[in-house]
C-alpha atoms as a PDB file:
ATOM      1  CA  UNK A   1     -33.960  83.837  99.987  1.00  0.00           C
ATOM      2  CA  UNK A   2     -34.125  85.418 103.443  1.00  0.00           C
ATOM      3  CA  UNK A   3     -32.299  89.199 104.115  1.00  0.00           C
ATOM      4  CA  UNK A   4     -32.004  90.047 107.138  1.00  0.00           C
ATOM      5  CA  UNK A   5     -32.825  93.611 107.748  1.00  0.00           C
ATOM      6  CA  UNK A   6     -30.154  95.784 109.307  1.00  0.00           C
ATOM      7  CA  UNK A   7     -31.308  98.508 112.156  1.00  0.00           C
ATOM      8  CA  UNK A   8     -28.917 101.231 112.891  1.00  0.00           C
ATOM      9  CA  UNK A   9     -25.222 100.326 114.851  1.00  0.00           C
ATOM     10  CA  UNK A  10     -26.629  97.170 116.653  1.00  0.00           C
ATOM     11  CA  UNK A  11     -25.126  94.296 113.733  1.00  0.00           C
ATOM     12  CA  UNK A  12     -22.884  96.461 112.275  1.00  0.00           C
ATOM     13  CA  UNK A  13     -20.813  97.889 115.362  1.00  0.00           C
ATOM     14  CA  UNK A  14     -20.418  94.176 117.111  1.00  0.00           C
ATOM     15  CA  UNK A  15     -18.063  93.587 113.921  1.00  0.00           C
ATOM     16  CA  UNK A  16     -15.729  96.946 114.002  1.00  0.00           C
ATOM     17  CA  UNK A  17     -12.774  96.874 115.696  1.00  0.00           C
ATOM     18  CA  UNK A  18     -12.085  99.929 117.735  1.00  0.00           C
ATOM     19  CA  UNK A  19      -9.272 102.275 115.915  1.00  0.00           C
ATOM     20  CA  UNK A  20      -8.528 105.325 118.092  1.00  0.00           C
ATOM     21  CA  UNK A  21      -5.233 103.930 118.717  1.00  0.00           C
ATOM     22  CA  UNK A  22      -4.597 103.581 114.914  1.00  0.00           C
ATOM     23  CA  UNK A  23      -5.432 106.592 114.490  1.00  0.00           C
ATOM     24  CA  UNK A  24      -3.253 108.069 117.126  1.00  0.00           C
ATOM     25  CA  UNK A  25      -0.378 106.576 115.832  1.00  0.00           C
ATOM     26  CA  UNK A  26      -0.648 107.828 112.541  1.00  0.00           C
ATOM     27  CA  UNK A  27      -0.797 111.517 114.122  1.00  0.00           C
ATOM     28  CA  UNK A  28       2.448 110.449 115.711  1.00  0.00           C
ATOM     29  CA  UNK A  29       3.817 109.323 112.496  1.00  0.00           C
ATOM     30  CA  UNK A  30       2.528 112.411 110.313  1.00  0.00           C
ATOM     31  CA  UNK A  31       3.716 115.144 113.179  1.00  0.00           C
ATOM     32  CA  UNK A  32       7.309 113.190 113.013  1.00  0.00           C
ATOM     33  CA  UNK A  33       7.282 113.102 109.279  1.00  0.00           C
ATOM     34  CA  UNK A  34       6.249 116.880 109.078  1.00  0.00           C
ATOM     35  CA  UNK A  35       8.758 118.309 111.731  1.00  0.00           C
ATOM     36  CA  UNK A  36      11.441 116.068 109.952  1.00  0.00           C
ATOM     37  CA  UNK A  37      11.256 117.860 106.740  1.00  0.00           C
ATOM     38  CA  UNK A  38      11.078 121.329 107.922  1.00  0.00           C
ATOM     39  CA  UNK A  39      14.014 120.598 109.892  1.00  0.00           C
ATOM     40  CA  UNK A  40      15.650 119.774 106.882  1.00  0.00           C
ATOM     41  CA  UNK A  41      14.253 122.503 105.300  1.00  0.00           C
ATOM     42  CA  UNK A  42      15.437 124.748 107.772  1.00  0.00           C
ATOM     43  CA  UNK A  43      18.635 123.439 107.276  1.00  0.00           C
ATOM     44  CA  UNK A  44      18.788 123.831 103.766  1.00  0.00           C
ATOM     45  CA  UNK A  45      17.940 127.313 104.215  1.00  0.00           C
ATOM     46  CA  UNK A  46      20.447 128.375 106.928  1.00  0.00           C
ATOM     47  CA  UNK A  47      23.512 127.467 104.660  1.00  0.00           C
END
């Protein structure tokens, strides 16, 4: 059976798709998420 040996990021990095965006977005989501709840928490404190 033949195995093709593997060098480094030239076979591997032709297959990955490029996720700075994804990961951008979940900063988004995780700053909204985290100022939501101390928000709320702020609320719940001022009463």
């Amino acid at each position: 059976m033949y195995m093709a040996k593997q060098t480094g990021k030239t076979s591997n990095s032709a297959h990955e798709p490029n996720l700075k965006g994804t990961m951008v977005a979940v900063m988004f989501v995780a700053a909204f998420l985290i100022i939501s709840w101390f928000g709320v928490w702020g609320i719940f404190i001022a009463r």
